[in-house]
PDB file of N, CA and C in Angstrom:
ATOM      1  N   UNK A   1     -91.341   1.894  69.168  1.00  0.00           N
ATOM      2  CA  UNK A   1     -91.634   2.799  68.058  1.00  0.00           C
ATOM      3  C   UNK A   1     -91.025   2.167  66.824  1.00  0.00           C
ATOM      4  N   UNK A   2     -90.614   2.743  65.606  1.00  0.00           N
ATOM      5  CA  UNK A   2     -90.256   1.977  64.591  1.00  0.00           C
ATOM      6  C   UNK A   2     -89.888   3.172  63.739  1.00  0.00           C
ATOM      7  N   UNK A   3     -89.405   2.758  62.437  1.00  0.00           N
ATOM      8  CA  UNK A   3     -89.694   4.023  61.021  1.00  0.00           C
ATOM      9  C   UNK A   3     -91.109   4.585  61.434  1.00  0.00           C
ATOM     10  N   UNK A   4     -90.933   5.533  60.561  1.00  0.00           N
ATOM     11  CA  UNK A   4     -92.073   6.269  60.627  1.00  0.00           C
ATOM     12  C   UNK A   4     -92.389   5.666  58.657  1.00  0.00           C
ATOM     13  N   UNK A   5     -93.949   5.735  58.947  1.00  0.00           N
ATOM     14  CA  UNK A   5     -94.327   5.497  57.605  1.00  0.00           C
ATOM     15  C   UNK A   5     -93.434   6.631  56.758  1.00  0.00           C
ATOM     16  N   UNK A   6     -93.331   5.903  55.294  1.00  0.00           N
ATOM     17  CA  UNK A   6     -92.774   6.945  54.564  1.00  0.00           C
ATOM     18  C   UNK A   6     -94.084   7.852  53.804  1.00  0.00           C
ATOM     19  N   UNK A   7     -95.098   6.981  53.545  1.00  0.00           N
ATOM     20  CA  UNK A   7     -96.697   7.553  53.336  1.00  0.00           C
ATOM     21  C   UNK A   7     -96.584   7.682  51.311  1.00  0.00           C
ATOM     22  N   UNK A   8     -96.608   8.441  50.966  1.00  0.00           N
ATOM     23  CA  UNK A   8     -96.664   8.741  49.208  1.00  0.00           C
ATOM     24  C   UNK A   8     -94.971   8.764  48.620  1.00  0.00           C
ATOM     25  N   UNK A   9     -94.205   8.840  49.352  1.00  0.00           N
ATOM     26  CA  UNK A   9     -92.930   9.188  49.167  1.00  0.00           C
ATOM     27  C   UNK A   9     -92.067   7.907  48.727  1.00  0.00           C
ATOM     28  N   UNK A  10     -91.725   7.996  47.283  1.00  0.00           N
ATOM     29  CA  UNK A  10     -90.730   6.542  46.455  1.00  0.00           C
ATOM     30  C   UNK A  10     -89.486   6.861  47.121  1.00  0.00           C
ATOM     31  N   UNK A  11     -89.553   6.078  48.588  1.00  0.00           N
ATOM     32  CA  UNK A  11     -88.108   6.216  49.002  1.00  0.00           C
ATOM     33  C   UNK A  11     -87.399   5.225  48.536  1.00  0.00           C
ATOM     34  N   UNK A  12     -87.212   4.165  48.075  1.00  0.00           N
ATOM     35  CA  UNK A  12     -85.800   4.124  47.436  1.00  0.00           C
ATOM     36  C   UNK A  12     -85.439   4.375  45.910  1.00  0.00           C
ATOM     37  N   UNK A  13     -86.550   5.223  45.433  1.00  0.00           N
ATOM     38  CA  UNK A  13     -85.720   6.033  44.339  1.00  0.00           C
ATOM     39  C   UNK A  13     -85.276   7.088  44.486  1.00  0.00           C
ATOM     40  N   UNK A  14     -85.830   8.123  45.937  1.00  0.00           N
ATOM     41  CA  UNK A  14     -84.763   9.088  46.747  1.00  0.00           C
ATOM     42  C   UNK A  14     -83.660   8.396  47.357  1.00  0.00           C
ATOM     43  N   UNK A  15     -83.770   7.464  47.900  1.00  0.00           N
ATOM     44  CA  UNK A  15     -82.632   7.211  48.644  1.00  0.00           C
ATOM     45  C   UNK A  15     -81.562   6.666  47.660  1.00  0.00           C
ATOM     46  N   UNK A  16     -82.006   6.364  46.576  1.00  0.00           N
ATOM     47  CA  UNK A  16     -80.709   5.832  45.860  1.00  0.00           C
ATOM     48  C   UNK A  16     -80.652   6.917  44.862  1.00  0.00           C
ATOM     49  N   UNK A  17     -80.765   8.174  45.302  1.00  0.00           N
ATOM     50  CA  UNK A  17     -80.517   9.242  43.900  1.00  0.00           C
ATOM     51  C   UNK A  17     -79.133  10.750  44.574  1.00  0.00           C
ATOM     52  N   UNK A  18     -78.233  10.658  43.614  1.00  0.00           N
ATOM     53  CA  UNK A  18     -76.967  11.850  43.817  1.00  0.00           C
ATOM     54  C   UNK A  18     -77.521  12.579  44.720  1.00  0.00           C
ATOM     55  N   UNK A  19     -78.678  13.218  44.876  1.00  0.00           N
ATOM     56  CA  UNK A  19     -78.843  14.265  46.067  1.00  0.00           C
ATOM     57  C   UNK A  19     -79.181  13.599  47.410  1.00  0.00           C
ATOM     58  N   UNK A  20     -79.508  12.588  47.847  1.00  0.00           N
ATOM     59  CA  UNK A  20     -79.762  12.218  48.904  1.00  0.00           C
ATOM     60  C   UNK A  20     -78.372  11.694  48.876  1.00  0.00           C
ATOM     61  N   UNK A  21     -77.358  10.864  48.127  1.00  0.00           N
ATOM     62  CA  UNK A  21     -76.027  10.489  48.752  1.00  0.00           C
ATOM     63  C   UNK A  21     -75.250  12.205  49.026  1.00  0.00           C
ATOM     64  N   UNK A  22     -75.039  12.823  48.409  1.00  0.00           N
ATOM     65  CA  UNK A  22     -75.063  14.636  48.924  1.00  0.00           C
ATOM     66  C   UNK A  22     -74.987  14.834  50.276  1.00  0.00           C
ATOM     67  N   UNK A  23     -76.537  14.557  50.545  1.00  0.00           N
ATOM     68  CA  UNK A  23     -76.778  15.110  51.902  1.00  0.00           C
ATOM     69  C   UNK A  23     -76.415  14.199  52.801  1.00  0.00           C
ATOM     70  N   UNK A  24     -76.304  12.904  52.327  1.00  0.00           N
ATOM     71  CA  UNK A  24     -75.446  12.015  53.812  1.00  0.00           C
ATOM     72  C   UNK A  24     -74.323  12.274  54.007  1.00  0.00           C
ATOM     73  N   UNK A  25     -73.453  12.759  52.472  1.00  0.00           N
ATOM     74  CA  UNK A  25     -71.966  12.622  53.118  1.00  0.00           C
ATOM     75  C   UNK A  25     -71.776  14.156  53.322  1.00  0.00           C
ATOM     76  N   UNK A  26     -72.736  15.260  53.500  1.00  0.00           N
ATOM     77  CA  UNK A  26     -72.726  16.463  54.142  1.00  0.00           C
ATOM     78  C   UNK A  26     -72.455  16.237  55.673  1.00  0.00           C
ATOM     79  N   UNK A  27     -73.773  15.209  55.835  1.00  0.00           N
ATOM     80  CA  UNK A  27     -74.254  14.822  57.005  1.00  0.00           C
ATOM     81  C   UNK A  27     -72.346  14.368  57.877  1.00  0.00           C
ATOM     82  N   UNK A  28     -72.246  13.510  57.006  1.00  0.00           N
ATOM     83  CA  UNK A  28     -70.818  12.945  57.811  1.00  0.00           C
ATOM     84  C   UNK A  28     -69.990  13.872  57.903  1.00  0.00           C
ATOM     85  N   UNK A  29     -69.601  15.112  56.639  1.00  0.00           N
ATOM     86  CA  UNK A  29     -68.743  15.961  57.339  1.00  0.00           C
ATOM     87  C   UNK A  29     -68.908  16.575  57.736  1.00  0.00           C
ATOM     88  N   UNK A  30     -70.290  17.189  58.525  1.00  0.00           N
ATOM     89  CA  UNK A  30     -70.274  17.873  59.686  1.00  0.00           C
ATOM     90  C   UNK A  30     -70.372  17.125  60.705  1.00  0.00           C
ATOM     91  N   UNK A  31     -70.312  16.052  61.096  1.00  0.00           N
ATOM     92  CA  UNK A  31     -69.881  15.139  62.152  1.00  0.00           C
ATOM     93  C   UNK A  31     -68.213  15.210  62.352  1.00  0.00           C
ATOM     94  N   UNK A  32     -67.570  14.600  61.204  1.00  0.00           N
ATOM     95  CA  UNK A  32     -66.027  14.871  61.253  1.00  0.00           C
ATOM     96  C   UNK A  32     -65.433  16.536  61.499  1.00  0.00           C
ATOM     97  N   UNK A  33     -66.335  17.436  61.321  1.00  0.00           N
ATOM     98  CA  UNK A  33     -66.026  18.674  61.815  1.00  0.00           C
ATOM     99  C   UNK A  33     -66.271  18.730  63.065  1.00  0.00           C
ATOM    100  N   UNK A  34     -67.560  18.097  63.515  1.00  0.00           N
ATOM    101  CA  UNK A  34     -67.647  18.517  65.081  1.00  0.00           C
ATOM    102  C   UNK A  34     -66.229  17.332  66.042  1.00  0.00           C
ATOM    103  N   UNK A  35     -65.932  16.602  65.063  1.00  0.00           N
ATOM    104  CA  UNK A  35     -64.729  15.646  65.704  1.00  0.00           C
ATOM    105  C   UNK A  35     -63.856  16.768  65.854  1.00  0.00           C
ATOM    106  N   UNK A  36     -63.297  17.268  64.564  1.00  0.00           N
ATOM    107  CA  UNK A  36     -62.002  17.883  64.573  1.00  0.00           C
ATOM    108  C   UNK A  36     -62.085  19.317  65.572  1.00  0.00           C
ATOM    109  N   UNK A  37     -62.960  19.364  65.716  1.00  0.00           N
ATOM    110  CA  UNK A  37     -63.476  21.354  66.881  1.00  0.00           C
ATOM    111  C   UNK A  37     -63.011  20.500  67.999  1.00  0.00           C
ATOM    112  N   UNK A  38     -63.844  19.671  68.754  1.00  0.00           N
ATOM    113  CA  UNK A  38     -63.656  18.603  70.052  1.00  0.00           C
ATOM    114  C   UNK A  38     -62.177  18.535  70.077  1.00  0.00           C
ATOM    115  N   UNK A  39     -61.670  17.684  69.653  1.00  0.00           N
ATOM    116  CA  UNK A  39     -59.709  17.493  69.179  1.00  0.00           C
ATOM    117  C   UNK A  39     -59.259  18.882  69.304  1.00  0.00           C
ATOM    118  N   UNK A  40     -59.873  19.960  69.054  1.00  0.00           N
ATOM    119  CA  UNK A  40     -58.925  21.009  69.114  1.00  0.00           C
ATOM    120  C   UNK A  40     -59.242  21.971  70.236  1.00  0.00           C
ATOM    121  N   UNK A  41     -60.333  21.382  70.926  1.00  0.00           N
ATOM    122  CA  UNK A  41     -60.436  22.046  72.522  1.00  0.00           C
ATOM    123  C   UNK A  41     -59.846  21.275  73.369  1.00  0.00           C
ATOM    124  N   UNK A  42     -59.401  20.580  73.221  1.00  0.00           N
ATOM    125  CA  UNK A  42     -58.679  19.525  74.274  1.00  0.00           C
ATOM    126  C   UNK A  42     -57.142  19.737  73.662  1.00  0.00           C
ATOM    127  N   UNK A  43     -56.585  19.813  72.742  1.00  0.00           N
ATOM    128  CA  UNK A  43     -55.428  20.243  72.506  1.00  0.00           C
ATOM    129  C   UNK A  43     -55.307  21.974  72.979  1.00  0.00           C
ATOM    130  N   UNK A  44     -56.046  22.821  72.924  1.00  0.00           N
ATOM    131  CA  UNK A  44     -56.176  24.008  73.299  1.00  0.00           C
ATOM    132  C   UNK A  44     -56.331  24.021  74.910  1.00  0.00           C
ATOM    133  N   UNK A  45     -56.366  23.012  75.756  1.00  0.00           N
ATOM    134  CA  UNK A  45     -56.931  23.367  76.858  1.00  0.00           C
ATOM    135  C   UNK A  45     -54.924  22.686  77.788  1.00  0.00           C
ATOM    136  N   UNK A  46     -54.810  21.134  77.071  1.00  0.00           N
ATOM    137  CA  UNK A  46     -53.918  21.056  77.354  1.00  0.00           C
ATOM    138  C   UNK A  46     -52.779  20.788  76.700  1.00  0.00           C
ATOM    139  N   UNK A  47     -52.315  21.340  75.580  1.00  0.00           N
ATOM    140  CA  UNK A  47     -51.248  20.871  74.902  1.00  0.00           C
ATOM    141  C   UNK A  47     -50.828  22.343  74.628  1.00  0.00           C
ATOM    142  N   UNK A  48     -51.001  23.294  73.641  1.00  0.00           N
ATOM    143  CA  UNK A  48     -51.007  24.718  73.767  1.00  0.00           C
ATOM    144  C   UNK A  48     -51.969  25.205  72.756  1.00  0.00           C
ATOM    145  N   UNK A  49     -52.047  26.730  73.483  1.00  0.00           N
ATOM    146  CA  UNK A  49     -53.473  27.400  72.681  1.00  0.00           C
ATOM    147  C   UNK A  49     -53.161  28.386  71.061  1.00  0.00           C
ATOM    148  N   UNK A  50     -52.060  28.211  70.634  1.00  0.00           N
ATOM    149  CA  UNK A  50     -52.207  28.053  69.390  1.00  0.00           C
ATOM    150  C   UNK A  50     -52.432  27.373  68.864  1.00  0.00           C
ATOM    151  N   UNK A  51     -51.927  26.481  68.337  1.00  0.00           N
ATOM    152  CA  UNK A  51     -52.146  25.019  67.999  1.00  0.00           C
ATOM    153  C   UNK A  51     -53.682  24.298  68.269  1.00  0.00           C
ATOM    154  N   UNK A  52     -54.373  24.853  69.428  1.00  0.00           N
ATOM    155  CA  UNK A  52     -55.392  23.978  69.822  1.00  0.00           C
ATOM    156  C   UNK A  52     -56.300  24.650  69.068  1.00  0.00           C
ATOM    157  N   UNK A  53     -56.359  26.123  68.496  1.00  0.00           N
ATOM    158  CA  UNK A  53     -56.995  27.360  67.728  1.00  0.00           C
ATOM    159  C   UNK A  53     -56.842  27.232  66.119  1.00  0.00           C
ATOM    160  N   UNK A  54     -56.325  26.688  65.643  1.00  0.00           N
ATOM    161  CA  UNK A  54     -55.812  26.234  64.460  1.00  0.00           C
ATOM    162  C   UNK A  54     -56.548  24.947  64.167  1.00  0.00           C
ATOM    163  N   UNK A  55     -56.676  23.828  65.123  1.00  0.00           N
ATOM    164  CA  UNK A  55     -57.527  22.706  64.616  1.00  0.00           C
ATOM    165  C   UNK A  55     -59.050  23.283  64.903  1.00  0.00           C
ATOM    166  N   UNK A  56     -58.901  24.303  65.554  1.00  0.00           N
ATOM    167  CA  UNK A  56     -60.509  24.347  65.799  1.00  0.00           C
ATOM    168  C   UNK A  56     -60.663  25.160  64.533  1.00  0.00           C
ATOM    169  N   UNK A  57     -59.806  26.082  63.909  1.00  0.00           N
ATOM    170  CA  UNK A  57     -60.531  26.711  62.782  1.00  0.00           C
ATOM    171  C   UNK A  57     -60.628  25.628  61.405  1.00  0.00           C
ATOM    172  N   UNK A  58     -59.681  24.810  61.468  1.00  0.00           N
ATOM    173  CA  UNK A  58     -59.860  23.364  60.392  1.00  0.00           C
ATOM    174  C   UNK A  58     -61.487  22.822  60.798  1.00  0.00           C
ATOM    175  N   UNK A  59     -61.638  22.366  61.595  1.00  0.00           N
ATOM    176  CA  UNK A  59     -63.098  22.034  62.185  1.00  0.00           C
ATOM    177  C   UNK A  59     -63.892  23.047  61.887  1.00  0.00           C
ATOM    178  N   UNK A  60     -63.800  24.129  61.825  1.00  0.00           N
ATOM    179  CA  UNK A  60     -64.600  24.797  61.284  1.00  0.00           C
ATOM    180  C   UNK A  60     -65.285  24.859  60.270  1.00  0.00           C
ATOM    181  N   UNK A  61     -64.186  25.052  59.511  1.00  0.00           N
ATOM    182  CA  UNK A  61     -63.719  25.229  58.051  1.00  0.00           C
ATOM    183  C   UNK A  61     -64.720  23.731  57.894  1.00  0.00           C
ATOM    184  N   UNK A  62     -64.476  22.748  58.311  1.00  0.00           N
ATOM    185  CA  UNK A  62     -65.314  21.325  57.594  1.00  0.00           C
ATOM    186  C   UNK A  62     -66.469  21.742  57.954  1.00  0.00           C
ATOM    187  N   UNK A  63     -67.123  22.415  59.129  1.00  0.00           N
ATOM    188  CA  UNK A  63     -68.923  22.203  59.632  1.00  0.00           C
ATOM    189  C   UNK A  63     -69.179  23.167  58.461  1.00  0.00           C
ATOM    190  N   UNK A  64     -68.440  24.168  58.285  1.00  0.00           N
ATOM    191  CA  UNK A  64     -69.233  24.723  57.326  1.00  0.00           C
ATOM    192  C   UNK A  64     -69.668  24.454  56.064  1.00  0.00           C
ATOM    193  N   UNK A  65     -68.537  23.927  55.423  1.00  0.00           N
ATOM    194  CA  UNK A  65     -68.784  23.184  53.967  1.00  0.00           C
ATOM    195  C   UNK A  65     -69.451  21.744  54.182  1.00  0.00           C
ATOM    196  N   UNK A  66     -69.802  21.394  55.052  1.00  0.00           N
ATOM    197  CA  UNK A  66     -70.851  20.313  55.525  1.00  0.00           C
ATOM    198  C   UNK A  66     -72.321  20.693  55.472  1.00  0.00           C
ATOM    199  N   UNK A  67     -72.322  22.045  55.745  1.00  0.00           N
ATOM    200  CA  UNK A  67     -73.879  22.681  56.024  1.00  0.00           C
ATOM    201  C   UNK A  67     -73.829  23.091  54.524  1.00  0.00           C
ATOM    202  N   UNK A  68     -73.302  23.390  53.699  1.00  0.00           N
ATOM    203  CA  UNK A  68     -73.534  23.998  52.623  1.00  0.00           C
ATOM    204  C   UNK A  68     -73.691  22.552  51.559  1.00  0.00           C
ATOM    205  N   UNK A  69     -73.266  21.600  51.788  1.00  0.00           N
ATOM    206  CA  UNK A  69     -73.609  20.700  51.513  1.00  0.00           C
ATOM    207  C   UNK A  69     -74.929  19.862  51.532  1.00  0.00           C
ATOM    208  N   UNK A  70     -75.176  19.877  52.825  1.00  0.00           N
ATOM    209  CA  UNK A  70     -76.504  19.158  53.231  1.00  0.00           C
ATOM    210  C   UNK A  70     -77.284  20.448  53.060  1.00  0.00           C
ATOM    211  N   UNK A  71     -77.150  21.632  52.578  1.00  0.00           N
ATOM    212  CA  UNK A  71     -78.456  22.445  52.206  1.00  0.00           C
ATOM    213  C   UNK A  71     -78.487  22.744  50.823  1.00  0.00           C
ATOM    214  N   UNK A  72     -77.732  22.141  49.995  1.00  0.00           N
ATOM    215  CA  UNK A  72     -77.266  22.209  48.374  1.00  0.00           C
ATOM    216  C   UNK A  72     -78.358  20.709  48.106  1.00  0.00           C
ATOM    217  N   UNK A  73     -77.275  19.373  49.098  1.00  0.00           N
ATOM    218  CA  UNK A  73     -78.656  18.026  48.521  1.00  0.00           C
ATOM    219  C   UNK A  73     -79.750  18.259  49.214  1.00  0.00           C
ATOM    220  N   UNK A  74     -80.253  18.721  50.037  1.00  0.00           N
ATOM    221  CA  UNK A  74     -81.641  18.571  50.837  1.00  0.00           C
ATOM    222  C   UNK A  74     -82.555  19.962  49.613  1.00  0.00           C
ATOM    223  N   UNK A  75     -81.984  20.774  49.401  1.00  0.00           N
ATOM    224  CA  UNK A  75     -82.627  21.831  48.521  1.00  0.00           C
ATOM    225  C   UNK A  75     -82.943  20.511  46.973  1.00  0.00           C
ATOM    226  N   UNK A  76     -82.397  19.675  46.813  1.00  0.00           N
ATOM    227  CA  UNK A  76     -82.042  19.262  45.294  1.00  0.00           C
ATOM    228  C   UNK A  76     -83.370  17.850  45.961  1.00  0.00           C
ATOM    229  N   UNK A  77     -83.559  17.223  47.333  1.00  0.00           N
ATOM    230  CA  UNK A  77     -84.077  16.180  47.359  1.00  0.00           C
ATOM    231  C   UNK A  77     -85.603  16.730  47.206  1.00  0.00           C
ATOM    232  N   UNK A  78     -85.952  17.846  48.415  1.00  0.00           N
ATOM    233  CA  UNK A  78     -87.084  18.258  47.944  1.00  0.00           C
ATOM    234  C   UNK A  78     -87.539  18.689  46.890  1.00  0.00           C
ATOM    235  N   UNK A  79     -86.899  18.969  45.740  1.00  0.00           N
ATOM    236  CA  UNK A  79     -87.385  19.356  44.453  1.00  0.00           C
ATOM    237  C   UNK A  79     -87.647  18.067  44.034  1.00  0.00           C
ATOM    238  N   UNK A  80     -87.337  16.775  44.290  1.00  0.00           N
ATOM    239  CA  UNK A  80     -87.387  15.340  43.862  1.00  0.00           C
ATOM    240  C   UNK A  80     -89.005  15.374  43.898  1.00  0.00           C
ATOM    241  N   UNK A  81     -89.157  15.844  45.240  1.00  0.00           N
ATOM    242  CA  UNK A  81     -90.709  15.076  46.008  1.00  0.00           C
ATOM    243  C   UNK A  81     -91.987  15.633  44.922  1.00  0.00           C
ATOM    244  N   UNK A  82     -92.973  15.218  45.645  1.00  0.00           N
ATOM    245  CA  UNK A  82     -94.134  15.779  44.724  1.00  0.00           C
ATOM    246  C   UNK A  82     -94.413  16.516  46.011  1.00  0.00           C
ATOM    247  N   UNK A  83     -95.409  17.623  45.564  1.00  0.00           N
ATOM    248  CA  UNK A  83     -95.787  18.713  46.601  1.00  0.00           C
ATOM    249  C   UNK A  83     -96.842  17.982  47.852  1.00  0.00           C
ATOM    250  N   UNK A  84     -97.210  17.152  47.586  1.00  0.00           N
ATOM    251  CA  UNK A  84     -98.268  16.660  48.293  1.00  0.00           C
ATOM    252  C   UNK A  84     -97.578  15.200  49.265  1.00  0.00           C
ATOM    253  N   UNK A  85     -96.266  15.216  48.863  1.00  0.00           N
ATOM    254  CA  UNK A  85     -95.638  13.706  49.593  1.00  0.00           C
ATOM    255  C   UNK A  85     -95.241  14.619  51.315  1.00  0.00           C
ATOM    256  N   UNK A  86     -95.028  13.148  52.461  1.00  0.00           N
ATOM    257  CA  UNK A  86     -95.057  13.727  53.458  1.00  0.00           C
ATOM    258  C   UNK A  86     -93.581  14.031  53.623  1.00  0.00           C
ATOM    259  N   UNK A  87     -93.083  15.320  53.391  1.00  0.00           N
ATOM    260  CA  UNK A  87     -91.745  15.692  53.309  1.00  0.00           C
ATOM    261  C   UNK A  87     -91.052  15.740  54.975  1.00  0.00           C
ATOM    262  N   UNK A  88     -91.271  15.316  55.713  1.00  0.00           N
ATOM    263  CA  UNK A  88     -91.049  15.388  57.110  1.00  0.00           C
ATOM    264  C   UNK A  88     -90.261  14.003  57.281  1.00  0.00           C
ATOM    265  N   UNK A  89     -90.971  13.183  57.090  1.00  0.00           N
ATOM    266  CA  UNK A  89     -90.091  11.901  57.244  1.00  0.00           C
ATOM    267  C   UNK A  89     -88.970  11.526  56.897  1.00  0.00           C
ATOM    268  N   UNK A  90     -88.462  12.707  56.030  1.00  0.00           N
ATOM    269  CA  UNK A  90     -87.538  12.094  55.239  1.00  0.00           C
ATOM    270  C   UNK A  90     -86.109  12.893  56.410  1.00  0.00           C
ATOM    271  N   UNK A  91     -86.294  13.218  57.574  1.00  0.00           N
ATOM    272  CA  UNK A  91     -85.373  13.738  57.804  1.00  0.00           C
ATOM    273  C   UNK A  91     -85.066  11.981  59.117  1.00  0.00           C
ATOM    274  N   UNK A  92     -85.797  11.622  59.350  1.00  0.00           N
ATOM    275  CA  UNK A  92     -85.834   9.992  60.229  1.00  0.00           C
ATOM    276  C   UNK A  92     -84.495   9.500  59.421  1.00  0.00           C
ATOM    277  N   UNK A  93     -85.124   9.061  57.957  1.00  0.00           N
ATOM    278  CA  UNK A  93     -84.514   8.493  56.771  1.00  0.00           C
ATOM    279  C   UNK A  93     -82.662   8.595  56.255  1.00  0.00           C
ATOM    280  N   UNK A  94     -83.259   9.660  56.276  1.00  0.00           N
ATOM    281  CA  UNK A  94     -81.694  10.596  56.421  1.00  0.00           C
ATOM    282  C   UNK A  94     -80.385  10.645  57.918  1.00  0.00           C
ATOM    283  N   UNK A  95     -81.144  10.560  58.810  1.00  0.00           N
ATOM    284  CA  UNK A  95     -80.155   9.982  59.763  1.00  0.00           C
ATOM    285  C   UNK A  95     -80.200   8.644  59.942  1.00  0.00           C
ATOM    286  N   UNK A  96     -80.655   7.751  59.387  1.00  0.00           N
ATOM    287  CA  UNK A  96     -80.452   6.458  59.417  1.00  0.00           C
ATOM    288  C   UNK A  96     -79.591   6.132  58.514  1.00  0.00           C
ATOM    289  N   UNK A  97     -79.435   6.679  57.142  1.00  0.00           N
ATOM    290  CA  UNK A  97     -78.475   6.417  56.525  1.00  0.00           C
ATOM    291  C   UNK A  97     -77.297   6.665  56.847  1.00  0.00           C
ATOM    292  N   UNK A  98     -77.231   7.777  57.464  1.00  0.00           N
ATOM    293  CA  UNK A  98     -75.811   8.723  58.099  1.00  0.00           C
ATOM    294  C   UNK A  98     -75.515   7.174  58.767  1.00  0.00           C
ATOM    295  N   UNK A  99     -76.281   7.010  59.796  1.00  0.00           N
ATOM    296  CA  UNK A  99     -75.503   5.772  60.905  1.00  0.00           C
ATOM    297  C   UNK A  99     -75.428   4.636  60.440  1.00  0.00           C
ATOM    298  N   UNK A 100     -76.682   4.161  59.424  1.00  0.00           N
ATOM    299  CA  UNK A 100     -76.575   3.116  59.019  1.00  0.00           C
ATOM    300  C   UNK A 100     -75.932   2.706  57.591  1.00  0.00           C
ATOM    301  N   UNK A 101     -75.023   3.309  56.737  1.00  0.00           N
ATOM    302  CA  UNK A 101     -75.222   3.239  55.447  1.00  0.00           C
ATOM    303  C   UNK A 101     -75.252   2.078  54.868  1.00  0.00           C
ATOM    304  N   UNK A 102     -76.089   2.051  53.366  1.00  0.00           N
ATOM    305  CA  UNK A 102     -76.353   1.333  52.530  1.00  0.00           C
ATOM    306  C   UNK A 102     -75.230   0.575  51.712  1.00  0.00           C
ATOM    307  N   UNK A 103     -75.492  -0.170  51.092  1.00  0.00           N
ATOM    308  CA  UNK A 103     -74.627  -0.747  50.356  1.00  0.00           C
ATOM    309  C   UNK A 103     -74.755  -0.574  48.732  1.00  0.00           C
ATOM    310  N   UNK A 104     -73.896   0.015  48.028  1.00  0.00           N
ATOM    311  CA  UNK A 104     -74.223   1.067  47.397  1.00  0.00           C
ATOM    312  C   UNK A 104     -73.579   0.020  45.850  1.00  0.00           C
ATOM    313  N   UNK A 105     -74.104   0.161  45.093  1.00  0.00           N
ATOM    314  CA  UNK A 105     -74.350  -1.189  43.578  1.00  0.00           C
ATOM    315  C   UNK A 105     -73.778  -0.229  42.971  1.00  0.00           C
ATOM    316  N   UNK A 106     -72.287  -0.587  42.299  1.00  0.00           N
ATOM    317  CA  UNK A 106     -71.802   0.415  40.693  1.00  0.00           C
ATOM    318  C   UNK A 106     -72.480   0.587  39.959  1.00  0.00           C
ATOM    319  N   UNK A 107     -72.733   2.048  39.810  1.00  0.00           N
ATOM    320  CA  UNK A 107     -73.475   2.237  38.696  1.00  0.00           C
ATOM    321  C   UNK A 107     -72.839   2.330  37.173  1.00  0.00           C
TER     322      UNK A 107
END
């Protein structure tokens, strides 16, 4: 399989624009939240269950301001698009950057 065509869609003037970097580093801190929840069920299971309840609400605390993130740039990327571009692909795009990131030129 491969990318998926991007079809009508100027992806690298989305991909190199404030709302798509937004939604990647949303993207990453709800990854580092689902780290810090994990870390705090295993400290909760064997180290003690206060303590293990406390990193899980820190982990929390990050997935959430992660989702409010990636639905603040993903709300801001689709307003980018034109109504008629294939807005689906761009979610392929978007986890490739998460894993793969770019190398990013001072602006």
């Amino acid at each position: 399989m491969g990318f998926v065509d991007s079809g009508s869609i100027d992806l690298p003037k989305i991909r190199h624009s404030s709302a798509w970097r937004l939604t990647v580093w949303g993207l990453r801190l709800e990854g580092l939240g689902l780290l810090v929840m994990l870390s705090g069920l295993f400290v909760d299971v064997l180290v003690a269950r206060s303590v293990g309840i406390s990193i899980k609400v820190v982990g929390l605390i990050c997935m959430a301001i992660g989702i409010l993130i990636i639905l603040v740039g993903a709300f801001a990327v689709y307003r980018q698009l034109d109504a008629g571009s294939a807005r689906s692909d761009l979610s392929h795009w978007l986890i490739a950057d998460v894993i793969h990131p770019q190398q990013q030129s001072p602006i």
